[in-house]
C-alpha atoms as a PDB file:
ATOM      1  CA  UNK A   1       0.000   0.000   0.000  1.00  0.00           C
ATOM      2  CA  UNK A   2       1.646   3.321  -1.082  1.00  0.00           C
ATOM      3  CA  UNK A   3       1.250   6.552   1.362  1.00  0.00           C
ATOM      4  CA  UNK A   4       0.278   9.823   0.247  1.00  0.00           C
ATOM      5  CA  UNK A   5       1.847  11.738  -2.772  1.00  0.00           C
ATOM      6  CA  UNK A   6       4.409  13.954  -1.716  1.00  0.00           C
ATOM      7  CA  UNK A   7       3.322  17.558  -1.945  1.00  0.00           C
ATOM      8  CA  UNK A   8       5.514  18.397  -5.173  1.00  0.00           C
ATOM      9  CA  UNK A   9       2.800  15.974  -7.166  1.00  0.00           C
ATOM     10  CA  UNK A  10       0.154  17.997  -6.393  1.00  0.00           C
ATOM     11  CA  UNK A  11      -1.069  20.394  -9.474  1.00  0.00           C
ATOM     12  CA  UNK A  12      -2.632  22.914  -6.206  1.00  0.00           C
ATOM     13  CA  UNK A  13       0.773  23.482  -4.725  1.00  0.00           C
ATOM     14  CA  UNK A  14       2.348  23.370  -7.818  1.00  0.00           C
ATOM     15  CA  UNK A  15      -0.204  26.473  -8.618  1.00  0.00           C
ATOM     16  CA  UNK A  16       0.857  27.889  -5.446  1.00  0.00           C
ATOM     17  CA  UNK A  17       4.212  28.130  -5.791  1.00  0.00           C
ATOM     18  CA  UNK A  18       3.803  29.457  -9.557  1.00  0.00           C
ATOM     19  CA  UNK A  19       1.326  32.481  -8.921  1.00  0.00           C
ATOM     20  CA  UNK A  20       3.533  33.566  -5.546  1.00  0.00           C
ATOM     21  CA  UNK A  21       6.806  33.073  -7.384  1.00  0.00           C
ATOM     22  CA  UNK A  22       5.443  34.866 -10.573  1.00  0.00           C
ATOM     23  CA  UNK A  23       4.854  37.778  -7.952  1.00  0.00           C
ATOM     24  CA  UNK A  24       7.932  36.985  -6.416  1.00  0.00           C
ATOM     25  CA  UNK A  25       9.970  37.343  -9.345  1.00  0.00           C
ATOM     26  CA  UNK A  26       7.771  40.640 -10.899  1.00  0.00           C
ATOM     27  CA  UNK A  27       8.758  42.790  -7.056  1.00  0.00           C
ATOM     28  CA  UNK A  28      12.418  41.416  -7.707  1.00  0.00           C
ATOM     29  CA  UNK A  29      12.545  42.985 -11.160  1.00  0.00           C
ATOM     30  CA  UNK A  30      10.762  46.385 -10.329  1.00  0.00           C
ATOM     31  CA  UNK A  31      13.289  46.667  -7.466  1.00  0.00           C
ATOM     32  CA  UNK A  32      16.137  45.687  -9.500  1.00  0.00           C
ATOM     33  CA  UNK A  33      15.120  47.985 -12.312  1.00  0.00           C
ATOM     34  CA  UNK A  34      14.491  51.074  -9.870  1.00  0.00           C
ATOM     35  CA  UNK A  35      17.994  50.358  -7.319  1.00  0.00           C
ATOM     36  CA  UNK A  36      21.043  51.518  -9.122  1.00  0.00           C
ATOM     37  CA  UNK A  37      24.463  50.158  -8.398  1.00  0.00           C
ATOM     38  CA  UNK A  38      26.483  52.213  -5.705  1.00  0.00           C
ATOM     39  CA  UNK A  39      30.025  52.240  -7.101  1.00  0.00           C
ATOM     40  CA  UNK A  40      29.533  49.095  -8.977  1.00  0.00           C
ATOM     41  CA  UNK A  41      27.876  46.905  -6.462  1.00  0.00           C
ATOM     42  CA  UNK A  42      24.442  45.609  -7.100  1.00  0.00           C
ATOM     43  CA  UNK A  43      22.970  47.015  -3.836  1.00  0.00           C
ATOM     44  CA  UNK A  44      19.277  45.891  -4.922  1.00  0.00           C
ATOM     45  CA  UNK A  45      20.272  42.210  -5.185  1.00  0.00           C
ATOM     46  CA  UNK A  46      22.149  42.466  -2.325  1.00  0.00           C
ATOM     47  CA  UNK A  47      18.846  43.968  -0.767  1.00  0.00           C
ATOM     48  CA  UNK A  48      16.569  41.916  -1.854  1.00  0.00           C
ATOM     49  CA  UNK A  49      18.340  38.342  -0.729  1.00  0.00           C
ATOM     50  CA  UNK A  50      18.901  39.842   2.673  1.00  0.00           C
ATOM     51  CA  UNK A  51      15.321  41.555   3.368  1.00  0.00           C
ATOM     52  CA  UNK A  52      14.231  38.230   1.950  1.00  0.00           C
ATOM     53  CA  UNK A  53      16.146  35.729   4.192  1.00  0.00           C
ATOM     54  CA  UNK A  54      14.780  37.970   7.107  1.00  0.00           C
ATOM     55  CA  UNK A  55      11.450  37.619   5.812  1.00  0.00           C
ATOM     56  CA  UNK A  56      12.111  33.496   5.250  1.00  0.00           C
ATOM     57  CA  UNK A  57      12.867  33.199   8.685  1.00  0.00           C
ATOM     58  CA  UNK A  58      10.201  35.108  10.128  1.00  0.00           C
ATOM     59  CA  UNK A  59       7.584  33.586   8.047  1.00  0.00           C
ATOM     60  CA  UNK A  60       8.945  29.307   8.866  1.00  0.00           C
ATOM     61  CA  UNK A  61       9.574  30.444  12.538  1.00  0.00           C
ATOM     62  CA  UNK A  62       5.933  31.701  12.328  1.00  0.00           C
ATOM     63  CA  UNK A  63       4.471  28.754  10.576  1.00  0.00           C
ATOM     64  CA  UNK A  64       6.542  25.818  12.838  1.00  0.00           C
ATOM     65  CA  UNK A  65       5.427  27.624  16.120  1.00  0.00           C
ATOM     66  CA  UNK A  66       1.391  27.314  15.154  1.00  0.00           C
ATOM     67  CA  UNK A  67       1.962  23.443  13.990  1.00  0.00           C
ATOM     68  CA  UNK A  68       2.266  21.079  11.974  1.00  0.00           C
ATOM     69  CA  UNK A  69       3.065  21.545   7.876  1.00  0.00           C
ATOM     70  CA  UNK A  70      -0.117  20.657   7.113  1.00  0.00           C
ATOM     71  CA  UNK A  71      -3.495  22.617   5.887  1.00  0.00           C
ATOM     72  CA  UNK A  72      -3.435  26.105   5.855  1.00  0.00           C
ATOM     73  CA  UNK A  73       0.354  26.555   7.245  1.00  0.00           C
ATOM     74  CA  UNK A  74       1.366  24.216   4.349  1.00  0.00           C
ATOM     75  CA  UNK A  75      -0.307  26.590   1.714  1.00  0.00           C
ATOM     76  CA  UNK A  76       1.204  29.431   3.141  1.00  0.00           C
ATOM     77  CA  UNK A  77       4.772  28.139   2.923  1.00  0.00           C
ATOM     78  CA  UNK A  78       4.971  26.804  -0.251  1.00  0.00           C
ATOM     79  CA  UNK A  79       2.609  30.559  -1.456  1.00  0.00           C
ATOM     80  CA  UNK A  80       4.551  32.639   0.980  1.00  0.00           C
ATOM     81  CA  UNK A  81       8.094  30.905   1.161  1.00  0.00           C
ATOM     82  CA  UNK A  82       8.891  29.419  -2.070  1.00  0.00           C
ATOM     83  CA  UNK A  83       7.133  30.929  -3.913  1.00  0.00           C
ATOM     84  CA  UNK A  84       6.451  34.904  -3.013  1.00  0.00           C
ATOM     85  CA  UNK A  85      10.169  34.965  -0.938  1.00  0.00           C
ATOM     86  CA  UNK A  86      11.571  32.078  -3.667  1.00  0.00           C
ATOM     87  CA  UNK A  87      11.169  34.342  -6.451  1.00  0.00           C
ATOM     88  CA  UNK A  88      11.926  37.796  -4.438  1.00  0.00           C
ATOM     89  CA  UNK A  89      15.325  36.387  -3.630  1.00  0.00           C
ATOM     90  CA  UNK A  90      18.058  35.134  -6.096  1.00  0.00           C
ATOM     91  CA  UNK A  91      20.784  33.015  -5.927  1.00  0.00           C
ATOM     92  CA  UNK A  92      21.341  33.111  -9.850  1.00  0.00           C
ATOM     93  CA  UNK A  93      21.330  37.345  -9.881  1.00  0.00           C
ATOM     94  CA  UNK A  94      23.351  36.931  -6.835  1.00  0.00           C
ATOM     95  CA  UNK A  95      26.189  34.675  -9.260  1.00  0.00           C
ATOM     96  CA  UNK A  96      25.676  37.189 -12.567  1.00  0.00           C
ATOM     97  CA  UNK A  97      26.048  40.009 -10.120  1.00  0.00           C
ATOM     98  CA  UNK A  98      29.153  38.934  -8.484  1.00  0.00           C
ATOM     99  CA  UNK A  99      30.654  37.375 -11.970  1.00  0.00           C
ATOM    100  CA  UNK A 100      29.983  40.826 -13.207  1.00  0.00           C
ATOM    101  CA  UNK A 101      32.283  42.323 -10.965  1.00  0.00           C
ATOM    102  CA  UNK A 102      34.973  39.950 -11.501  1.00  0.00           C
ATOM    103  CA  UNK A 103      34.686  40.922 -15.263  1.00  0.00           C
ATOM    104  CA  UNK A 104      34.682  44.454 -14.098  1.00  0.00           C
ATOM    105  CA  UNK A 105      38.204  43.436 -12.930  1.00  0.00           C
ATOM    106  CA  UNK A 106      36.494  43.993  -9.437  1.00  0.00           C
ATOM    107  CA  UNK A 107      38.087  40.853  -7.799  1.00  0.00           C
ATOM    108  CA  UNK A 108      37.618  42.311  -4.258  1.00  0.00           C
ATOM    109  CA  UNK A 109      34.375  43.615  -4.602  1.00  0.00           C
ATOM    110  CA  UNK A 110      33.047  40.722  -6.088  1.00  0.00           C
ATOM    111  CA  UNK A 111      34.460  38.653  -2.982  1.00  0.00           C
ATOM    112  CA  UNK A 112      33.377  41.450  -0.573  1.00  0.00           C
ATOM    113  CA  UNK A 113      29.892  41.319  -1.928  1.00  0.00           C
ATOM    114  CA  UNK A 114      29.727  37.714  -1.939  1.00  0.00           C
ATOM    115  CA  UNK A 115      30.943  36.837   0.889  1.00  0.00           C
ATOM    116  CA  UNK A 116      28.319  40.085   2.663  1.00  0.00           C
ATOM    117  CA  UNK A 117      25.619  38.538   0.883  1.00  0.00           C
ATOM    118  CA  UNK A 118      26.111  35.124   2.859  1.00  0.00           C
ATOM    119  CA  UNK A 119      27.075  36.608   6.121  1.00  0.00           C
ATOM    120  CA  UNK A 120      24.190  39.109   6.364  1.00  0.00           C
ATOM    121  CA  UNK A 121      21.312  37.069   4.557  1.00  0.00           C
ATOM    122  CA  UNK A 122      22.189  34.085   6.764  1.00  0.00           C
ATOM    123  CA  UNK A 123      22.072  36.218  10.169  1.00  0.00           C
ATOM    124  CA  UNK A 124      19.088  37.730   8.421  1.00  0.00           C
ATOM    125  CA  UNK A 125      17.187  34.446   8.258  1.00  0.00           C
ATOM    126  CA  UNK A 126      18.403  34.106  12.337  1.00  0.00           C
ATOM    127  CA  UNK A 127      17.008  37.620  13.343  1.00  0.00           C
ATOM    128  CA  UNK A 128      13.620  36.480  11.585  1.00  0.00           C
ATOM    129  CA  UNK A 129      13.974  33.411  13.588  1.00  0.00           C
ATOM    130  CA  UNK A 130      14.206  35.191  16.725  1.00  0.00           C
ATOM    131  CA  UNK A 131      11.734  38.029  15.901  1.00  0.00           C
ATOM    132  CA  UNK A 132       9.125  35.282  15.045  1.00  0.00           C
ATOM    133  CA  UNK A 133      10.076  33.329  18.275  1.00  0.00           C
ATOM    134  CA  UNK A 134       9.482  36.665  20.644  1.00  0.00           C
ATOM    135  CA  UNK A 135       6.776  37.235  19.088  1.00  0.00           C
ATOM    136  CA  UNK A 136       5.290  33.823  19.275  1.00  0.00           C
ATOM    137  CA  UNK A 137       6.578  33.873  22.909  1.00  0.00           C
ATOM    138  CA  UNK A 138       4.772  37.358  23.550  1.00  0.00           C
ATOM    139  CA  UNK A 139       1.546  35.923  22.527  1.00  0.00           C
ATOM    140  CA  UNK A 140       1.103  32.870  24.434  1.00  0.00           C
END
């Protein structure tokens, strides 16, 4: 007897995660298109992937404190987090953007901005974590 199909089988989810990462992707680009570089560095991509690791962190911390990944909460991840937050942030303009500075014979900056990007957006997604947890604490 076979269990359940796992969620990625579903056409609903699937249609989740396309409409929030078409939305995802169309805040990216209006931010992108509207944030010049400062001195060369791609300060909207660099933005973005940290506002949107904060966000990440926030929103799972959120969703794990109220249950299970089921239902509603389930919906709201794969909507909310990989697809809305998926889209917003960008590993592959992060890479372009960073390549672009090496061609820019930028070698530092592209290290310095790489290396930021990681640093930051990871202790992003940890002060989400935390804000979520206070606030989840505060409620109770």
């Amino acid at each position: 007897m076979a269990g359940p199909s796992p969620v990625h089988l579903h056409w609903r989810y699937i249609g989740l995660v396309f409409v929030g990462g078409a939305i995802g992707t169309a805040v990216r680009a209006l931010i992108a298109a509207a944030v010049p570089p400062v001195a060369g560095i791609p300060v909207a991509t660099f933005g973005i992937n940290v506002v949107g690791a904060f966000v990440l962190g926030m929103l799972l911390q959120s969703l794990a404190l109220r249950g299970d990944d089921t239902g509603w909460r389930r919906d709201v991840r794969l909507f909310a987090g990989t697809g809305i937050l998926g889209g917003f942030t960008t590993y592959s303009a992060f890479a372009v953007d960073a390549d672009g500075l090496i061609v820019a014979q930028n070698l530092g900056g592209s290290i310095l901005y790489a290396v930021a990007t990681i640093v930051v957006g990871a202790l992003g997604t940890l002060a989400g974590i935390a804000v979520a947890s206070r606030i989840g604490r505060s409620a109770r």
